[in-house]
N, C-alpha and C. Protein backbone atom coordinates (compact mmCIF):
# COMPACT_ATOMS: atom_id res chain seq x y z
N UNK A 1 -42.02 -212.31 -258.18
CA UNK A 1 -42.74 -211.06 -258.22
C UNK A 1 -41.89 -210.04 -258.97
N UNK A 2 -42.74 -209.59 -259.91
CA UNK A 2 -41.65 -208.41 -260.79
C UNK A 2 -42.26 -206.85 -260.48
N UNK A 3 -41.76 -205.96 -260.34
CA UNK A 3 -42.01 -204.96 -260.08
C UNK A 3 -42.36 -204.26 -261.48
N UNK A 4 -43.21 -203.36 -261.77
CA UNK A 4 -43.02 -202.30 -262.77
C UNK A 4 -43.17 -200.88 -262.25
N UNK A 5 -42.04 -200.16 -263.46
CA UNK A 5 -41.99 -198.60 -263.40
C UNK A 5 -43.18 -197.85 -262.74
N UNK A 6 -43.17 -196.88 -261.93
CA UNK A 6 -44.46 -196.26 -261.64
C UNK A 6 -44.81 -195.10 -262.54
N UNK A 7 -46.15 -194.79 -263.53
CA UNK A 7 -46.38 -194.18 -264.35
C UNK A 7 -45.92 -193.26 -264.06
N UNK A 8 -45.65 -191.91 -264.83
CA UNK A 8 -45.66 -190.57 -264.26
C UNK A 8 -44.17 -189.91 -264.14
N UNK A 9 -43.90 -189.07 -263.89
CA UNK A 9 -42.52 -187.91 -263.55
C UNK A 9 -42.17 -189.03 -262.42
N UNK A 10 -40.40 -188.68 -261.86
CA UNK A 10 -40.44 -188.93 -261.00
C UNK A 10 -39.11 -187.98 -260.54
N UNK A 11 -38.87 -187.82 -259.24
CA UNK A 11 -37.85 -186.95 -258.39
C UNK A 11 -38.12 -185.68 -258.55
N UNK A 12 -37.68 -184.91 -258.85
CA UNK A 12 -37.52 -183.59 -258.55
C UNK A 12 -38.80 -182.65 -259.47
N UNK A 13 -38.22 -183.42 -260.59
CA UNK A 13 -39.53 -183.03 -261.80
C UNK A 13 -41.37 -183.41 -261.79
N UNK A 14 -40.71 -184.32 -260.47
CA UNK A 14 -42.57 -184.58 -259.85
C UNK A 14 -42.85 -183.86 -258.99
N UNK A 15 -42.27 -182.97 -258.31
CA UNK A 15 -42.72 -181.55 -257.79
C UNK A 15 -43.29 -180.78 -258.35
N UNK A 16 -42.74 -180.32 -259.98
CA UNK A 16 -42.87 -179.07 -260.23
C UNK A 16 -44.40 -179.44 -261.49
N UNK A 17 -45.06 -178.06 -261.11
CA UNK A 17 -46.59 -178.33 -262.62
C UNK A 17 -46.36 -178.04 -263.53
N UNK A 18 -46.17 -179.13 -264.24
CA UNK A 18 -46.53 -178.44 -265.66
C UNK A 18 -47.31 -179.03 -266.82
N UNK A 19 -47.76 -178.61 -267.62
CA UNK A 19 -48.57 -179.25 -268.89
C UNK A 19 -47.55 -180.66 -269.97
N UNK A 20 -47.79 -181.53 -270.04
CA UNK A 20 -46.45 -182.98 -270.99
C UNK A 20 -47.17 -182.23 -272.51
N UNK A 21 -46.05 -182.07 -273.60
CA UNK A 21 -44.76 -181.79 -273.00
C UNK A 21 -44.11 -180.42 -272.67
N UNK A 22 -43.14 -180.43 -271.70
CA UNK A 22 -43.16 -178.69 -271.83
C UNK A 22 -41.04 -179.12 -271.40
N UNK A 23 -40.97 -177.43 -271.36
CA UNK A 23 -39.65 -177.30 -272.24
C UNK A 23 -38.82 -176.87 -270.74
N UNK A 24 -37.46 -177.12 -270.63
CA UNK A 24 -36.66 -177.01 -269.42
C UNK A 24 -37.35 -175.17 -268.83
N UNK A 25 -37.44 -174.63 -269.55
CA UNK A 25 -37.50 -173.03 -269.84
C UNK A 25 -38.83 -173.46 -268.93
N UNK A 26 -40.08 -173.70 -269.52
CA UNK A 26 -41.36 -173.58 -268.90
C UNK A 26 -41.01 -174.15 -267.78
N UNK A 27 -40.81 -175.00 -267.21
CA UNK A 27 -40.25 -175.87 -265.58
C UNK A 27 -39.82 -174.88 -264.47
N UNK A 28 -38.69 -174.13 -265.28
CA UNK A 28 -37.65 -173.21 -264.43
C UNK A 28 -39.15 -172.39 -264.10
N UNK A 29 -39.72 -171.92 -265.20
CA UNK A 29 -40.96 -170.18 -265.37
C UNK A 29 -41.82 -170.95 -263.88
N UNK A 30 -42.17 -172.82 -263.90
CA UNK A 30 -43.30 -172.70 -262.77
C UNK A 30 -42.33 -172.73 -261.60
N UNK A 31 -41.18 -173.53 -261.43
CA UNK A 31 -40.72 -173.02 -260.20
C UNK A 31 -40.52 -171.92 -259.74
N UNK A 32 -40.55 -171.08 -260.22
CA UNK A 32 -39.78 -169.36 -259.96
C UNK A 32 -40.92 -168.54 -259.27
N UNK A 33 -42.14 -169.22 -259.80
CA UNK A 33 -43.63 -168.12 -259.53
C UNK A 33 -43.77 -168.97 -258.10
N UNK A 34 -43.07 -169.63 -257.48
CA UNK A 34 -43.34 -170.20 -256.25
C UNK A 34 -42.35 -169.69 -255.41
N UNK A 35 -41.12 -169.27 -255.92
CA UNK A 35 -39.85 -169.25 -254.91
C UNK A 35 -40.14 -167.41 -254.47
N UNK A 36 -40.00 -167.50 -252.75
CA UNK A 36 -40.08 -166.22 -252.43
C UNK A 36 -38.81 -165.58 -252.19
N UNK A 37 -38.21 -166.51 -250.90
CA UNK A 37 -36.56 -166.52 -250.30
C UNK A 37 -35.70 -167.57 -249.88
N UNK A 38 -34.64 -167.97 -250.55
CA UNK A 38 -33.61 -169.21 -250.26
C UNK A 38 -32.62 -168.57 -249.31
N UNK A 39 -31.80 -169.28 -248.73
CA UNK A 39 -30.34 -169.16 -248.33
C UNK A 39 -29.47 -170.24 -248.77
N UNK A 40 -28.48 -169.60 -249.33
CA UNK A 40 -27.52 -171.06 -249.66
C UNK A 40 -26.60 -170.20 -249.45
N UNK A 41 -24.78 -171.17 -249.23
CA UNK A 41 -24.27 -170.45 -248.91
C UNK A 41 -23.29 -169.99 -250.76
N UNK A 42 -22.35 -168.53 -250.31
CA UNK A 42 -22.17 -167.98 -251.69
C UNK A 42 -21.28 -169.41 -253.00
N UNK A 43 -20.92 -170.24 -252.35
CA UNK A 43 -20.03 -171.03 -253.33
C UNK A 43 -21.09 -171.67 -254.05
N UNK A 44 -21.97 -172.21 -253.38
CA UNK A 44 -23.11 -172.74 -253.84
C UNK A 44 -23.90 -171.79 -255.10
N UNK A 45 -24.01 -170.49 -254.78
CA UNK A 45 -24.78 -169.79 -255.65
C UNK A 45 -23.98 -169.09 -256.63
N UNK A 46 -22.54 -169.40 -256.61
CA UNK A 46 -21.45 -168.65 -257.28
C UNK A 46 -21.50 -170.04 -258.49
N UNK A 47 -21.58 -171.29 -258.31
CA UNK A 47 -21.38 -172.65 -259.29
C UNK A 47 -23.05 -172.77 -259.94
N UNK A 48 -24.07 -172.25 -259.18
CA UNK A 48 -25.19 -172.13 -260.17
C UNK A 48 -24.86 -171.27 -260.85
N UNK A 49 -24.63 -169.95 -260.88
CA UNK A 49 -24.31 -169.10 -261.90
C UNK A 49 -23.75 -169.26 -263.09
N UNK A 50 -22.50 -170.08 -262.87
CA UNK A 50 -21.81 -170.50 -263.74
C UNK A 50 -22.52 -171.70 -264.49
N UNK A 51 -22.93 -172.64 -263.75
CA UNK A 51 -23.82 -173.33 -264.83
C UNK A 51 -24.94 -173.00 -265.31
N UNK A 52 -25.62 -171.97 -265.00
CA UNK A 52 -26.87 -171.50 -265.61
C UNK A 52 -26.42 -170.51 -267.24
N UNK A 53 -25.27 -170.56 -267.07
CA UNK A 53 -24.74 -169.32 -267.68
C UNK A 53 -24.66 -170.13 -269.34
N UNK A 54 -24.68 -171.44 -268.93
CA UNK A 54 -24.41 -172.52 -270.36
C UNK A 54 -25.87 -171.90 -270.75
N UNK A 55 -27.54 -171.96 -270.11
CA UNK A 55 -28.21 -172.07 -270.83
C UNK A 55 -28.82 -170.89 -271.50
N UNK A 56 -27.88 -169.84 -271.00
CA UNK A 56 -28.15 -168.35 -272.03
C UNK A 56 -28.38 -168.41 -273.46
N UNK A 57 -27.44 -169.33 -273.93
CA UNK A 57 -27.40 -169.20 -275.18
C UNK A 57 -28.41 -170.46 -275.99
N UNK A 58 -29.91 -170.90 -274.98
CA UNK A 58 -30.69 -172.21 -275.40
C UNK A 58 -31.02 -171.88 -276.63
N UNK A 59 -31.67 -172.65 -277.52
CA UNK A 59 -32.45 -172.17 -278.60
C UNK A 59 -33.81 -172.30 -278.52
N UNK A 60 -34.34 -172.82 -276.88
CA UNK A 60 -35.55 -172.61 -276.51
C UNK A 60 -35.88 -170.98 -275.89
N UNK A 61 -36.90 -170.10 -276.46
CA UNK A 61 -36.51 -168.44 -275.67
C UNK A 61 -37.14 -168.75 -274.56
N UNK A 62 -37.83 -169.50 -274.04
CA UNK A 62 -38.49 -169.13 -272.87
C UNK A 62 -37.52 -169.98 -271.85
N UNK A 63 -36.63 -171.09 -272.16
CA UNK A 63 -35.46 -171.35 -271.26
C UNK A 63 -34.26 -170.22 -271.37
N UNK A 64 -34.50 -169.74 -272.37
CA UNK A 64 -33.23 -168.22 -272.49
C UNK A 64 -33.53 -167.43 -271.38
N UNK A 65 -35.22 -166.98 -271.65
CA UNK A 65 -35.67 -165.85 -270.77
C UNK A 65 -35.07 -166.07 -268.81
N UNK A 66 -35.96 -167.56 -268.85
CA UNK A 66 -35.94 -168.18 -267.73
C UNK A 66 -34.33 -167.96 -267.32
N UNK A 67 -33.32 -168.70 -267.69
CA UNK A 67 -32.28 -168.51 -267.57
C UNK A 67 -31.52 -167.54 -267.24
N UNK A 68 -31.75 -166.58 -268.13
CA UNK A 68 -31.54 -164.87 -267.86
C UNK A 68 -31.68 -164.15 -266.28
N UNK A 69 -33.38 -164.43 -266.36
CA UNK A 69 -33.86 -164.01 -265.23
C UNK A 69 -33.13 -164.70 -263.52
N UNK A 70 -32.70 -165.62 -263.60
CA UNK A 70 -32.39 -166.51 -262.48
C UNK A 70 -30.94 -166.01 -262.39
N UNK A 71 -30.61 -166.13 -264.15
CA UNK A 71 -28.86 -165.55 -263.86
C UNK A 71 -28.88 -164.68 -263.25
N UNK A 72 -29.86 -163.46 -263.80
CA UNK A 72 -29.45 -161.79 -263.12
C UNK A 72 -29.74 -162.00 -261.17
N UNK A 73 -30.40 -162.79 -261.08
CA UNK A 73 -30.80 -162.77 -259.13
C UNK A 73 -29.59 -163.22 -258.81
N UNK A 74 -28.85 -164.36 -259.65
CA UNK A 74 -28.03 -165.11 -258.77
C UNK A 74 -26.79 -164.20 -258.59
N UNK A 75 -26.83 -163.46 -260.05
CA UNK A 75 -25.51 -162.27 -259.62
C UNK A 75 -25.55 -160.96 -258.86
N UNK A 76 -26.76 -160.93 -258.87
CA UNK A 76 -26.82 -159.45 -257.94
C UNK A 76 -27.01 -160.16 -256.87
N UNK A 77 -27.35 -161.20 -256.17
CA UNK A 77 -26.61 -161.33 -255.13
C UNK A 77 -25.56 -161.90 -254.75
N UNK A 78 -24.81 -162.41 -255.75
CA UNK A 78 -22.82 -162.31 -255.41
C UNK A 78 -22.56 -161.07 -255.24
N UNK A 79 -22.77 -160.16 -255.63
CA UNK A 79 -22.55 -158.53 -255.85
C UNK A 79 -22.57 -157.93 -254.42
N UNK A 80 -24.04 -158.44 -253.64
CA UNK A 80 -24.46 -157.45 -252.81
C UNK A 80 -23.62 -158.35 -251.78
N UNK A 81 -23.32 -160.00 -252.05
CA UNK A 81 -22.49 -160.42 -251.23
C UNK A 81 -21.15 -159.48 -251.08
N UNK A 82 -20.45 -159.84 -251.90
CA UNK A 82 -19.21 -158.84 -252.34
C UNK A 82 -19.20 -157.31 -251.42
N UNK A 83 -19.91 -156.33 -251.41
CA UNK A 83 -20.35 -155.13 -250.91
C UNK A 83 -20.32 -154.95 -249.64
């Protein structure tokens, strides 16, 4: 008996909606219009920062935008942590 691949997205990226094909940028834009309030703790949200920070400079704008936007939450709240 051989198994085959199951059509379709799979893991994390089969959560999220979007139209095939679409761009890391559009992914981040549908998760975001869903997220109200997380808790993680600050080390956790201090190492997203830093890796989100690679995709500032995408040459996709709407993963720039996306990027941007997530950067600025993730640092104003290290900030208000900090305070």
């Amino acid at each position: 008996m051989t198994s085959s691949p199951l059509p379709g997205p799979r893991g994390l990226t089969a959560l999220i909606p979007t139209s095939a094909p679409s761009t890391a940028g559009e992914r981040a834009a549908a998760q975001l219009l869903h997220l109200r309030t997380v808790a993680l703790p600050v080390p956790v949200i201090a190492a997203a920062a830093e890796l989100l920070a690679e995709r500032l400079e995408d040459p996709d704008p709407v993963t720039r935008q996306a990027a941007a936007d997530v950067h600025a939450h993730l640092t104003a709240a290290l900030r208000d942590f900090a305070s």
